[in-house]
PDB file of N, CA and C in Angstrom:
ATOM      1  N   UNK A   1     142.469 101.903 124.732  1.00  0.00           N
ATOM      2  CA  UNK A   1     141.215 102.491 124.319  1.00  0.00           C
ATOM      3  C   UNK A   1     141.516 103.847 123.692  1.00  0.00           C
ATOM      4  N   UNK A   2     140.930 104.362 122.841  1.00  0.00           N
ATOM      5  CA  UNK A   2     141.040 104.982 121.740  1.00  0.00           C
ATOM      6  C   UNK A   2     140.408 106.465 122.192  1.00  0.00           C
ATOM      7  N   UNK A   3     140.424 107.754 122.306  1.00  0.00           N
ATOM      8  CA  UNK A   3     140.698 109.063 122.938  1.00  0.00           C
ATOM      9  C   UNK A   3     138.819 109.005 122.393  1.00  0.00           C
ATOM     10  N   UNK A   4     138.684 108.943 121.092  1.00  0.00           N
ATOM     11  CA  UNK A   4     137.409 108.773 120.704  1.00  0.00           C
ATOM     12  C   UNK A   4     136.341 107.912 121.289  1.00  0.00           C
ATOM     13  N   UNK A   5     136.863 106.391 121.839  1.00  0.00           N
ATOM     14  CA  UNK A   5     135.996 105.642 122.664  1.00  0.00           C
ATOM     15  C   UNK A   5     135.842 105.815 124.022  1.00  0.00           C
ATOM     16  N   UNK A   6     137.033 106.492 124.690  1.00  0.00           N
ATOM     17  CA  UNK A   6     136.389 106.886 126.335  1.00  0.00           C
ATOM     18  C   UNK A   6     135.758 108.103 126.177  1.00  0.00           C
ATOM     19  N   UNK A   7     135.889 109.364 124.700  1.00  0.00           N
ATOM     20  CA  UNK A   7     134.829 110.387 125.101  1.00  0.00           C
ATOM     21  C   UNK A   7     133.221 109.792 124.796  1.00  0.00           C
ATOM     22  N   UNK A   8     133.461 109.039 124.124  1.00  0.00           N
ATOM     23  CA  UNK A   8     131.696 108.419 123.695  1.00  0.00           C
ATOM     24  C   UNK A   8     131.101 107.812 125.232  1.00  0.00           C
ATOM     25  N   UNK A   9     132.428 106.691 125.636  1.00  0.00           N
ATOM     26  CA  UNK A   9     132.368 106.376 127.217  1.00  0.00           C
ATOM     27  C   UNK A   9     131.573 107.301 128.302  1.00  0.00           C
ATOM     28  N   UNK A  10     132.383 108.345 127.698  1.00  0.00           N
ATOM     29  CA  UNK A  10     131.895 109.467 128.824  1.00  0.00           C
ATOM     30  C   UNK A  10     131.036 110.198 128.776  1.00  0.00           C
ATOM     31  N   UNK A  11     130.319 110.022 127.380  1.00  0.00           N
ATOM     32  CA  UNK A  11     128.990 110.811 126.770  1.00  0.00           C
ATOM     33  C   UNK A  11     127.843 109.715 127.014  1.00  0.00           C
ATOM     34  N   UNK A  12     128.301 108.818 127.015  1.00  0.00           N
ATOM     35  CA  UNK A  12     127.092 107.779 127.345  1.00  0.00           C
ATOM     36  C   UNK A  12     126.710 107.460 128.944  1.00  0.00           C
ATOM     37  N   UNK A  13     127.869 107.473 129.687  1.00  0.00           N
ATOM     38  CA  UNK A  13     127.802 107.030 130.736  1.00  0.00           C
ATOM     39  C   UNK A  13     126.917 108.701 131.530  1.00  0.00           C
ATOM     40  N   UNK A  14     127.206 109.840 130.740  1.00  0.00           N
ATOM     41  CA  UNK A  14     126.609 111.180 131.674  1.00  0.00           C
ATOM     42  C   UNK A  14     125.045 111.088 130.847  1.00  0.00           C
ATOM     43  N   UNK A  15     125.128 110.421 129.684  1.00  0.00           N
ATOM     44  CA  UNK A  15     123.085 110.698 129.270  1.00  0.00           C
ATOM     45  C   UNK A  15     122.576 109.603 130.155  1.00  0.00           C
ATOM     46  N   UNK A  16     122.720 108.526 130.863  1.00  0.00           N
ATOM     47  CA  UNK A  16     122.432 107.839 131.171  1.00  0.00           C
ATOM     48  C   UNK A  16     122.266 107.342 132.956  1.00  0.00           C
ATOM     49  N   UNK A  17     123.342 108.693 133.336  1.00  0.00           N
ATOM     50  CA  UNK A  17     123.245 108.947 134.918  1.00  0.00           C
ATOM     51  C   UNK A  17     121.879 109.208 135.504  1.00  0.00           C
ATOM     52  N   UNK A  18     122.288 108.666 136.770  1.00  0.00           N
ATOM     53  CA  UNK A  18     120.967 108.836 137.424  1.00  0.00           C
ATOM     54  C   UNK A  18     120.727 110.300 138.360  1.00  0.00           C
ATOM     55  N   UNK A  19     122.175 110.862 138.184  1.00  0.00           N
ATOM     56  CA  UNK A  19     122.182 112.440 138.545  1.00  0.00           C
ATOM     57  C   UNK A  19     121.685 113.606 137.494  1.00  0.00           C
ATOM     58  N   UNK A  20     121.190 113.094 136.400  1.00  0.00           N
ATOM     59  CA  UNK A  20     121.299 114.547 135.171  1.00  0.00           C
ATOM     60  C   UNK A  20     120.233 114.754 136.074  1.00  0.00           C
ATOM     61  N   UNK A  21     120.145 116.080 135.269  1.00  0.00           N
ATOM     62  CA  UNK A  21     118.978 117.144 135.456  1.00  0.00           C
ATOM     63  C   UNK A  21     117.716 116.253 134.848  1.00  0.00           C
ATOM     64  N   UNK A  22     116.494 117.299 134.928  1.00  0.00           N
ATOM     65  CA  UNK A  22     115.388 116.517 135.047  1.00  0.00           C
ATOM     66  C   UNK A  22     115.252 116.952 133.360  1.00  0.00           C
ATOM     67  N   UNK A  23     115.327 116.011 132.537  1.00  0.00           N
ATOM     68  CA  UNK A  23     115.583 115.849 131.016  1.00  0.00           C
ATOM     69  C   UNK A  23     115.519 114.980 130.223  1.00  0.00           C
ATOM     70  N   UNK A  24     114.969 114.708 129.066  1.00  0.00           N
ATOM     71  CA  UNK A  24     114.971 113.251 128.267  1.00  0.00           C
ATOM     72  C   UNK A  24     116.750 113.302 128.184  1.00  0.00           C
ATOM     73  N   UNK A  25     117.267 111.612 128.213  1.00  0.00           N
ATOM     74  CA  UNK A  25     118.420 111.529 127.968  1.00  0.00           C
ATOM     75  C   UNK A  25     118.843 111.323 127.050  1.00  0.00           C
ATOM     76  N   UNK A  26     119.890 112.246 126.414  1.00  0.00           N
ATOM     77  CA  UNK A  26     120.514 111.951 125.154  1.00  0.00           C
ATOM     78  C   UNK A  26     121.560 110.953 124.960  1.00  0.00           C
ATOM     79  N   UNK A  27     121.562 110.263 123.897  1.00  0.00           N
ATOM     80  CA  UNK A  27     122.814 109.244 123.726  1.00  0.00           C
ATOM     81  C   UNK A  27     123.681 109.628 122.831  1.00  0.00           C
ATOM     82  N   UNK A  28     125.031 109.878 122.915  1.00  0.00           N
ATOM     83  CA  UNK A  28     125.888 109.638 121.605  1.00  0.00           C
ATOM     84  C   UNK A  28     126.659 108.340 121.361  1.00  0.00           C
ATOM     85  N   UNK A  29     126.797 108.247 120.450  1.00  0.00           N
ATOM     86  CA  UNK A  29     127.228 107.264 120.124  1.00  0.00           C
ATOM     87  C   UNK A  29     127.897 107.481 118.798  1.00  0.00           C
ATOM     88  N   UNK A  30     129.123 106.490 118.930  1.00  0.00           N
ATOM     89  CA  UNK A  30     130.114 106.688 117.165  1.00  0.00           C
ATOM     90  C   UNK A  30     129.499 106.109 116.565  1.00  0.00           C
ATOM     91  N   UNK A  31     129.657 106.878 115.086  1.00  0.00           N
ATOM     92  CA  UNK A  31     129.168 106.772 114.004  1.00  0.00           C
ATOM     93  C   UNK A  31     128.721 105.001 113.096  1.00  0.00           C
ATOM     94  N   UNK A  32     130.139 104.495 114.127  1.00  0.00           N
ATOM     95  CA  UNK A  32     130.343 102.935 113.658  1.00  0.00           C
ATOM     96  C   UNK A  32     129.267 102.088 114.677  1.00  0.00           C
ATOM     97  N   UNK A  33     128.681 102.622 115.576  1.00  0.00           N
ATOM     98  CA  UNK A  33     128.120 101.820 116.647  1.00  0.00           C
ATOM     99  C   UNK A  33     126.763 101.146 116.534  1.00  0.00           C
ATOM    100  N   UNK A  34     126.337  99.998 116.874  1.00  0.00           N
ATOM    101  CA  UNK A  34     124.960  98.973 116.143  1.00  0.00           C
ATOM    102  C   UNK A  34     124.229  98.617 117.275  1.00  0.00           C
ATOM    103  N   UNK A  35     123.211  99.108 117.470  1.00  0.00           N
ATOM    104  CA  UNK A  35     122.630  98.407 118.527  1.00  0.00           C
ATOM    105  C   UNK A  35     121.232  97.649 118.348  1.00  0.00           C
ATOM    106  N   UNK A  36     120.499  97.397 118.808  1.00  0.00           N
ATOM    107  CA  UNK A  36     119.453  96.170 118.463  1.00  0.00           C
ATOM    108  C   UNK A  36     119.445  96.151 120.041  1.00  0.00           C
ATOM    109  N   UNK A  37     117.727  96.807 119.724  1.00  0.00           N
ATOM    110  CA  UNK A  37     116.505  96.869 121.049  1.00  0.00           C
ATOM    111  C   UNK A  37     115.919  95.707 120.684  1.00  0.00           C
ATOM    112  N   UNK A  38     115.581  94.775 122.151  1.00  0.00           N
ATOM    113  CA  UNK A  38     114.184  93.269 122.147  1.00  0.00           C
ATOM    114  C   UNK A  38     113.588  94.364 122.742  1.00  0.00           C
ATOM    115  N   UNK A  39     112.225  93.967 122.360  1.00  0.00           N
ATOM    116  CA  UNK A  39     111.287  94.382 123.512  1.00  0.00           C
ATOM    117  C   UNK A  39     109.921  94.053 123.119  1.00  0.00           C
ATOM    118  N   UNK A  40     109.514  93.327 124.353  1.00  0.00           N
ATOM    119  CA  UNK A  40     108.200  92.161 124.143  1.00  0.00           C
ATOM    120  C   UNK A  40     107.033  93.179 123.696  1.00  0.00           C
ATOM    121  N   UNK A  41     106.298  92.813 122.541  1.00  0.00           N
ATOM    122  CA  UNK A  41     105.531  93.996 122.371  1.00  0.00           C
ATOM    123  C   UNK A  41     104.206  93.770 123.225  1.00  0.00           C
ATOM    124  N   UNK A  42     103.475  95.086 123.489  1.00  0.00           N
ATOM    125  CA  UNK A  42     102.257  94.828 124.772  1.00  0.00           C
ATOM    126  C   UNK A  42     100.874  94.062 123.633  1.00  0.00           C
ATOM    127  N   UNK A  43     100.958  94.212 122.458  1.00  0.00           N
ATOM    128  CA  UNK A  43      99.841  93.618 121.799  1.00  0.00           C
ATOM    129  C   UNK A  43     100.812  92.449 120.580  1.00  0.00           C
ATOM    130  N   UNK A  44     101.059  91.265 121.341  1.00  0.00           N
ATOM    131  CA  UNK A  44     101.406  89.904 120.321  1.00  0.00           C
ATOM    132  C   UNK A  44     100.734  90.364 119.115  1.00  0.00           C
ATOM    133  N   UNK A  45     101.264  90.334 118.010  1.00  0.00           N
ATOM    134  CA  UNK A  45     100.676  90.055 116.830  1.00  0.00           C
ATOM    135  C   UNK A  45     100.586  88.478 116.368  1.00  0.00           C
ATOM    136  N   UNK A  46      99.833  87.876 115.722  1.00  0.00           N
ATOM    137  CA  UNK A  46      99.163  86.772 115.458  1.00  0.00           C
ATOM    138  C   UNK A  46      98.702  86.919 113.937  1.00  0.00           C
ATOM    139  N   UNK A  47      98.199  85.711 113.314  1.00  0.00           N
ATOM    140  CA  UNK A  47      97.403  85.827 112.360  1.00  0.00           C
ATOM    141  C   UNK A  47      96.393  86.086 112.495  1.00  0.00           C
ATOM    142  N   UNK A  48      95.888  85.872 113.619  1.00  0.00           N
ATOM    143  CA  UNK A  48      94.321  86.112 113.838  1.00  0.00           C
ATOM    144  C   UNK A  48      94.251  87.497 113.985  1.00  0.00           C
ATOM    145  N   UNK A  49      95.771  88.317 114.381  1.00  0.00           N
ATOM    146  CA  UNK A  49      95.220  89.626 114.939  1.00  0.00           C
ATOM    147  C   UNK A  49      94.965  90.535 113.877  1.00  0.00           C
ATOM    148  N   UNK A  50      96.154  90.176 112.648  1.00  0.00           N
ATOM    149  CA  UNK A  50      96.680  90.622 111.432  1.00  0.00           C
ATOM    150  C   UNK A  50      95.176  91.330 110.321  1.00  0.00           C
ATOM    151  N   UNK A  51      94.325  89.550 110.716  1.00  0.00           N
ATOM    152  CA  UNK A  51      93.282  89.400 109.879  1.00  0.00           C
ATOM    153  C   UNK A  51      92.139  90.308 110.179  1.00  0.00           C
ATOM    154  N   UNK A  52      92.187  90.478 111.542  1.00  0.00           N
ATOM    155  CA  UNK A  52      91.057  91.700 112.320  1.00  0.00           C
ATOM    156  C   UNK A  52      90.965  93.089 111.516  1.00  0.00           C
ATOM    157  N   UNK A  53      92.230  93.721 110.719  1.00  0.00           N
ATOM    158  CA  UNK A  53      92.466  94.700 110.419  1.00  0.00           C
ATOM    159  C   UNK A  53      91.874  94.940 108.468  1.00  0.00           C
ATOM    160  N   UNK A  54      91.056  95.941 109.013  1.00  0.00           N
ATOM    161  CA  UNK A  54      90.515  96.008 107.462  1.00  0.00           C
ATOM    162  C   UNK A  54      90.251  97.040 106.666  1.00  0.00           C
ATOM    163  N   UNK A  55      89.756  97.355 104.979  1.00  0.00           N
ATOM    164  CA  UNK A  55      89.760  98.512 104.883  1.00  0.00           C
ATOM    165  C   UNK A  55      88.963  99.479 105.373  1.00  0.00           C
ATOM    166  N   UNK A  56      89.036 100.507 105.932  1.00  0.00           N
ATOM    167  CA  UNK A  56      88.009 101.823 106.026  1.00  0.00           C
ATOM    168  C   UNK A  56      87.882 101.873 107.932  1.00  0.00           C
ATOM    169  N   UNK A  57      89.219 100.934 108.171  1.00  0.00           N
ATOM    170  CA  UNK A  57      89.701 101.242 109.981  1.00  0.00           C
ATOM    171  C   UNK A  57      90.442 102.540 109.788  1.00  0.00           C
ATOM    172  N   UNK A  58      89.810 103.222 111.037  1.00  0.00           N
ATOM    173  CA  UNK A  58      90.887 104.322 111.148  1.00  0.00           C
ATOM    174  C   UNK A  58      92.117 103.923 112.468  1.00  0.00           C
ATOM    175  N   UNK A  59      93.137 105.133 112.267  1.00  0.00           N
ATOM    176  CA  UNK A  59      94.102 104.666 112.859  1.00  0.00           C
ATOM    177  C   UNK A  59      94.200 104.538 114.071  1.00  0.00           C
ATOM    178  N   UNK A  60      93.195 105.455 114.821  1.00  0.00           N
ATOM    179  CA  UNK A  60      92.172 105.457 116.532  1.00  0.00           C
ATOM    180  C   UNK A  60      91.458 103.247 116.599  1.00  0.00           C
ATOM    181  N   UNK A  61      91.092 103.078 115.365  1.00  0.00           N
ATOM    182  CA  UNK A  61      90.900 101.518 115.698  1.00  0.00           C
ATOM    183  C   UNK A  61      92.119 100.244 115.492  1.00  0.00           C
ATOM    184  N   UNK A  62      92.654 100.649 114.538  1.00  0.00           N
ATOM    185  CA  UNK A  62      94.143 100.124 114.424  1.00  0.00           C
ATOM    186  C   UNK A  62      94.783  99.961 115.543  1.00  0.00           C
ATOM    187  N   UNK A  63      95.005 101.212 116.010  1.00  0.00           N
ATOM    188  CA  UNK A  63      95.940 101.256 117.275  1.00  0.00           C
ATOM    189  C   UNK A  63      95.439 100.625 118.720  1.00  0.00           C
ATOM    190  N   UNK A  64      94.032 100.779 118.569  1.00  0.00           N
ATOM    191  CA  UNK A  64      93.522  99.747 119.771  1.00  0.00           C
ATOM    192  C   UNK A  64      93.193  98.782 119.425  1.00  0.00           C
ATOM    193  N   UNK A  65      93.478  98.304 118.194  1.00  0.00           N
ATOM    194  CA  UNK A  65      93.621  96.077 118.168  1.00  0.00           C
ATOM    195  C   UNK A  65      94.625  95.777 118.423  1.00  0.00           C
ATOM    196  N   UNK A  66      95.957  96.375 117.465  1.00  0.00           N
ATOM    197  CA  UNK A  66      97.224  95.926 117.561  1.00  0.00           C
ATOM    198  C   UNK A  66      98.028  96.854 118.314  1.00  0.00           C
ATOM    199  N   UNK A  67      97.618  98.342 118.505  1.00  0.00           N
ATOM    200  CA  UNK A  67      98.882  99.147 119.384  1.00  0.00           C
ATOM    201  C   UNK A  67      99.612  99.840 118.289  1.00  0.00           C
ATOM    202  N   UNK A  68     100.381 100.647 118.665  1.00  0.00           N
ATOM    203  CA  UNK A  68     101.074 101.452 118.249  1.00  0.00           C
ATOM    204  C   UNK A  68     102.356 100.618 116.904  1.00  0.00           C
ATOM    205  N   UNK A  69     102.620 101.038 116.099  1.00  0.00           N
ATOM    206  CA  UNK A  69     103.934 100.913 115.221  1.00  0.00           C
ATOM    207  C   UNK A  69     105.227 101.276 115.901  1.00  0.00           C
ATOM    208  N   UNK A  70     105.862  99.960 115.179  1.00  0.00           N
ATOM    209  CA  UNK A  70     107.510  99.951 115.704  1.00  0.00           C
ATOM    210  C   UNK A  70     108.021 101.135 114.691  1.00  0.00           C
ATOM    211  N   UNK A  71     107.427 101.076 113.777  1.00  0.00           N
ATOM    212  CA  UNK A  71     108.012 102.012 112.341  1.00  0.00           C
ATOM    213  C   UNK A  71     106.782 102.579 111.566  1.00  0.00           C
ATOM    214  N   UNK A  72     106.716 103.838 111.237  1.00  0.00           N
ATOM    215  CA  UNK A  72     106.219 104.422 109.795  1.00  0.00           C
ATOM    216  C   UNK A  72     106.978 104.865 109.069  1.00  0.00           C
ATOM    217  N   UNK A  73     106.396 104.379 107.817  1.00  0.00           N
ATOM    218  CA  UNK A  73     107.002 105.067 106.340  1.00  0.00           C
ATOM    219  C   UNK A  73     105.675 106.017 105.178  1.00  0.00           C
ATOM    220  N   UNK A  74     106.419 106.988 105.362  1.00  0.00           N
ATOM    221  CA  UNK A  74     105.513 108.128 104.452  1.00  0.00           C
ATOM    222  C   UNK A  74     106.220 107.867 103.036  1.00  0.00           C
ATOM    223  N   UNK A  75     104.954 108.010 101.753  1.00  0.00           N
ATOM    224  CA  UNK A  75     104.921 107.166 100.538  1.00  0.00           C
ATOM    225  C   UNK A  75     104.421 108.910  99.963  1.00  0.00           C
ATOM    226  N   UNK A  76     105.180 109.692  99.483  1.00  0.00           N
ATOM    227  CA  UNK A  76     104.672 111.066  99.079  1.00  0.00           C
ATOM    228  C   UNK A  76     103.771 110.944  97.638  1.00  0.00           C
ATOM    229  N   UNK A  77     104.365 110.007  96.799  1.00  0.00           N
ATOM    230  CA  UNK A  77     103.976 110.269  95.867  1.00  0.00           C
ATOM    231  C   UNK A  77     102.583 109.619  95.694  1.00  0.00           C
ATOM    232  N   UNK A  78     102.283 108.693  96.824  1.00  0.00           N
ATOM    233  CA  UNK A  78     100.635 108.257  96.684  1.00  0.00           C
ATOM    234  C   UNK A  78      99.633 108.764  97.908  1.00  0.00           C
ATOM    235  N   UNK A  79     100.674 109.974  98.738  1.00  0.00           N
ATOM    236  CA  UNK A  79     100.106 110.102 100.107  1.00  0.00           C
ATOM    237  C   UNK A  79      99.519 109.446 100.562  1.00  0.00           C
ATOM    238  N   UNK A  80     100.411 108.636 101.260  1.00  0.00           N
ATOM    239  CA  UNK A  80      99.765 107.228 102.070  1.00  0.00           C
ATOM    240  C   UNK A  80     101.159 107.141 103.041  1.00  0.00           C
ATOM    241  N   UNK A  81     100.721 106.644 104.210  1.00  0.00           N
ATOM    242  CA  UNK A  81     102.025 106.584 105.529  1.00  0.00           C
ATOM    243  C   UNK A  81     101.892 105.163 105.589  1.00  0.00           C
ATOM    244  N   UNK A  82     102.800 103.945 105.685  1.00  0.00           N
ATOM    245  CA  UNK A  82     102.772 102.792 106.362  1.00  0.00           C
ATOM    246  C   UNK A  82     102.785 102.375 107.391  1.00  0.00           C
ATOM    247  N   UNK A  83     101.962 101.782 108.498  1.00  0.00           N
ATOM    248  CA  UNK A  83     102.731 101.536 109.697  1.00  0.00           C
ATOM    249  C   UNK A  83     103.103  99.991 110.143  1.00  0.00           C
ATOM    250  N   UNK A  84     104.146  99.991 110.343  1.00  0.00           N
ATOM    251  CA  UNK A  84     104.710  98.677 110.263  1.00  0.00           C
ATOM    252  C   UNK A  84     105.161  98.049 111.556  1.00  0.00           C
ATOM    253  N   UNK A  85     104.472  96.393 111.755  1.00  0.00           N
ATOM    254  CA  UNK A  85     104.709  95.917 112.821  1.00  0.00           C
ATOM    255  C   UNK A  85     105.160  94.682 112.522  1.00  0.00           C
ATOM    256  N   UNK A  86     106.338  93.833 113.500  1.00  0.00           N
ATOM    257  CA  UNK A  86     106.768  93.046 113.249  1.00  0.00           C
ATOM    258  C   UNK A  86     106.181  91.643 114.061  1.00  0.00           C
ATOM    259  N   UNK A  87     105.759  90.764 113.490  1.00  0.00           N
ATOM    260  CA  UNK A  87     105.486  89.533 114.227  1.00  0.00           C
ATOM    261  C   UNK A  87     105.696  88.127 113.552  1.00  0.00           C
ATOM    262  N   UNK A  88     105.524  87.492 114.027  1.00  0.00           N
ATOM    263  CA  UNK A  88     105.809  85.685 114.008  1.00  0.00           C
ATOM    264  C   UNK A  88     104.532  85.170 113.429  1.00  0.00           C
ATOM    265  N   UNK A  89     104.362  84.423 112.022  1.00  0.00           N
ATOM    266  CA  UNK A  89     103.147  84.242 111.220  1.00  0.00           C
ATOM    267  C   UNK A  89     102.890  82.844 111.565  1.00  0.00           C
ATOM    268  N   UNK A  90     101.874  82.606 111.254  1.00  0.00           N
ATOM    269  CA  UNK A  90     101.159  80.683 111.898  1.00  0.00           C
ATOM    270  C   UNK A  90     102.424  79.530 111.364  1.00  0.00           C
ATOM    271  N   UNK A  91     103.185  79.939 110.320  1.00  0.00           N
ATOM    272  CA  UNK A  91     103.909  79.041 109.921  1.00  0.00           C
ATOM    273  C   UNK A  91     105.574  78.926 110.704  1.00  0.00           C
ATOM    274  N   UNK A  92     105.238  79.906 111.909  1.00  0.00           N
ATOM    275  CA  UNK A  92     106.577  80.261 112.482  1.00  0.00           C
ATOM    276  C   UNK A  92     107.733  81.099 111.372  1.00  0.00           C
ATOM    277  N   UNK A  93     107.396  81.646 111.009  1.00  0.00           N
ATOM    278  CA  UNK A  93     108.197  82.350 109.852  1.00  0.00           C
ATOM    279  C   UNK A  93     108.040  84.058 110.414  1.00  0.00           C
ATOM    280  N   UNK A  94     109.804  84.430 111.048  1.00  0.00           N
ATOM    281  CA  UNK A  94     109.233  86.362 111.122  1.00  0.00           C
ATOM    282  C   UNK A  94     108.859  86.939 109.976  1.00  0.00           C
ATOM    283  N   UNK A  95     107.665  88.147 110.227  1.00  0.00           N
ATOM    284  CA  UNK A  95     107.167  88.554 109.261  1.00  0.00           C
ATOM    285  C   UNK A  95     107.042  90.122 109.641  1.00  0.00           C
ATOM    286  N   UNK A  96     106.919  91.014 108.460  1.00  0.00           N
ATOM    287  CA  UNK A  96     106.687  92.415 108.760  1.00  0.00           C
ATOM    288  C   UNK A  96     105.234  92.918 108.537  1.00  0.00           C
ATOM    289  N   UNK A  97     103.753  92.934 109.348  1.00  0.00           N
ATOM    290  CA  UNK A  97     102.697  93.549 108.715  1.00  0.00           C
ATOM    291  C   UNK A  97     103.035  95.400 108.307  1.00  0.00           C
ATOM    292  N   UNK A  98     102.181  95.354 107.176  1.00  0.00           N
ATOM    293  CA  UNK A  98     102.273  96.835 106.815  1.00  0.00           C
ATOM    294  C   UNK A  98     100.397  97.395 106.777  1.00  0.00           C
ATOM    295  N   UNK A  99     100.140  98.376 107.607  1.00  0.00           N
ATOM    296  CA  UNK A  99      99.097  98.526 107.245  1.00  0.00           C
ATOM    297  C   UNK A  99      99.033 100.349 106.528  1.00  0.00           C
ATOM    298  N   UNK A 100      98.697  99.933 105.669  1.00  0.00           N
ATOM    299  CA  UNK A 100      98.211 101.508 104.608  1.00  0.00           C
ATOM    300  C   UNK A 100      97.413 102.246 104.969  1.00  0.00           C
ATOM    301  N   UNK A 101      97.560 103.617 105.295  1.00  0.00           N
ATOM    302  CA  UNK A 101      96.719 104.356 105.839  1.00  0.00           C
ATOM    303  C   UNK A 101      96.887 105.827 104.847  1.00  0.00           C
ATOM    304  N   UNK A 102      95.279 106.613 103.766  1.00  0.00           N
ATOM    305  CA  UNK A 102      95.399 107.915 103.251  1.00  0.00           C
ATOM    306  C   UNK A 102      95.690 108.647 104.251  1.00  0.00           C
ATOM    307  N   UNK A 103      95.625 109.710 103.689  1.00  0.00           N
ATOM    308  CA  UNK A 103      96.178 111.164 104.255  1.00  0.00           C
ATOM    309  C   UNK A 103      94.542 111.585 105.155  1.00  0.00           C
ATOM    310  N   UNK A 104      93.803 110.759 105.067  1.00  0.00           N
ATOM    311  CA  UNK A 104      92.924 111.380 106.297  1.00  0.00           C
ATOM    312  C   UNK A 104      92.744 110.419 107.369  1.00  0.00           C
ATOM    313  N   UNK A 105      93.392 108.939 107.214  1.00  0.00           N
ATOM    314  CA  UNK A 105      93.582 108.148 108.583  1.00  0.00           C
ATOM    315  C   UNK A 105      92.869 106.922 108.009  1.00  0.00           C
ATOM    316  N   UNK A 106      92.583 106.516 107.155  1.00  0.00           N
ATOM    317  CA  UNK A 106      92.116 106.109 106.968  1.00  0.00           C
ATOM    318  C   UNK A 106      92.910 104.579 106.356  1.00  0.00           C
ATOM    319  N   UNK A 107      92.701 103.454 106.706  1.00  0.00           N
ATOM    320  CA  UNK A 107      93.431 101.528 105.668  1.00  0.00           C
ATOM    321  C   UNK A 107      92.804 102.074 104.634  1.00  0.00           C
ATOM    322  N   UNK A 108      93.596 101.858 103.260  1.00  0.00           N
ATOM    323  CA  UNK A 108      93.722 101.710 102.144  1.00  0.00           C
ATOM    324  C   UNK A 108      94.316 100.671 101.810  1.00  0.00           C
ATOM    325  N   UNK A 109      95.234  99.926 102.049  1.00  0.00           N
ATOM    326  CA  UNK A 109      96.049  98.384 102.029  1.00  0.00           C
ATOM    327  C   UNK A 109      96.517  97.874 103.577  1.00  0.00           C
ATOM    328  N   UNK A 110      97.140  96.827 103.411  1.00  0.00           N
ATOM    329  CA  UNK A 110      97.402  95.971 104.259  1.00  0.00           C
ATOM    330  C   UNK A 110      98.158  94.619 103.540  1.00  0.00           C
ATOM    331  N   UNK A 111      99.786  94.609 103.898  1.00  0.00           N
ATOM    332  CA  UNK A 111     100.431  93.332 103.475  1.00  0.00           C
ATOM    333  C   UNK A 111     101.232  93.332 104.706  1.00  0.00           C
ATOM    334  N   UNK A 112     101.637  91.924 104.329  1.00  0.00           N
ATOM    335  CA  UNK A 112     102.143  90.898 105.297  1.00  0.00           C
ATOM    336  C   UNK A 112     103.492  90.200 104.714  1.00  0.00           C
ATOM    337  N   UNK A 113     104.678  90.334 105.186  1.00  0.00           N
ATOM    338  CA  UNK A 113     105.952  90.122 104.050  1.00  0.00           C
ATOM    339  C   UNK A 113     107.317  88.804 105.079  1.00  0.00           C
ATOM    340  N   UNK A 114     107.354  88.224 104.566  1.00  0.00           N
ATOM    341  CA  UNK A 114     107.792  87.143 105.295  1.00  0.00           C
ATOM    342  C   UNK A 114     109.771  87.871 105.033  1.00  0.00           C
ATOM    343  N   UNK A 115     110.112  87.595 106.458  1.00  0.00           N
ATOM    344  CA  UNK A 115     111.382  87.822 106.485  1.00  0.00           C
ATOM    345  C   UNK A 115     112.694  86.856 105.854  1.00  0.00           C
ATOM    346  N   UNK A 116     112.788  85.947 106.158  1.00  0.00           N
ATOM    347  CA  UNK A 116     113.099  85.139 106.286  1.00  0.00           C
ATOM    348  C   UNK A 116     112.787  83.859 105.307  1.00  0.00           C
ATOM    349  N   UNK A 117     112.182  84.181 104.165  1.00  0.00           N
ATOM    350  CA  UNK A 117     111.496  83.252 103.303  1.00  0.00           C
ATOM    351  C   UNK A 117     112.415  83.762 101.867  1.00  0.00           C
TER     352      UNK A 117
END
């Protein structure tokens, strides 16, 4: 093992103790390292849920149909933020919803992009 992989060893194994101080835990990790979180989301997305979502929802109603975003993307040049959730579409096909939200909270768009197609 490589002088570089037992200090990461040893940087991971102390953010992750159940002795630190009372602190969010930090991770390091090398530069080369890939990881991939599952995690069951608390609001299934569906087609039916997808379709609930419309223009002139704010993001206070968004977030209580479907819940929070795995991801946003801020769009500067049309000031508009995306928030993007990933789910499984009626045809069994993964898919990414994007819902469009202006700069005062407001759906302006909404697409649906098949992964895997």
């Amino acid at each position: 093992m490589s002088r570089r992989n037992i200090l990461t060893a040893a940087a991971l194994a102390a953010a992750f103790s159940t002795v630190a101080p009372i602190a969010a835990p930090v991770a390091i990790a090398a530069p080369s390292a890939h990881f991939t979180l599952h995690v069951t989301p608390q609001y299934p997305l569906d087609d039916a849920a997808v379709a609930r979502i419309r223009d002139g929802m704010t993001t206070d109603q968004v977030r209580g149909l479907i819940g929070a975003p795995w991801n946003t993307v801020r769009f500067d040049n049309t000031h508009t933020t995306a928030w993007d959730y990933e789910y499984r579409d009626g045809w069994g096909y993964d898919a990414v919803f994007s819902v469009v939200f202006d700069d005062t909270g407001i759906v302006v768009g909404r697409i649906s992009v098949r992964r895997d197609a």
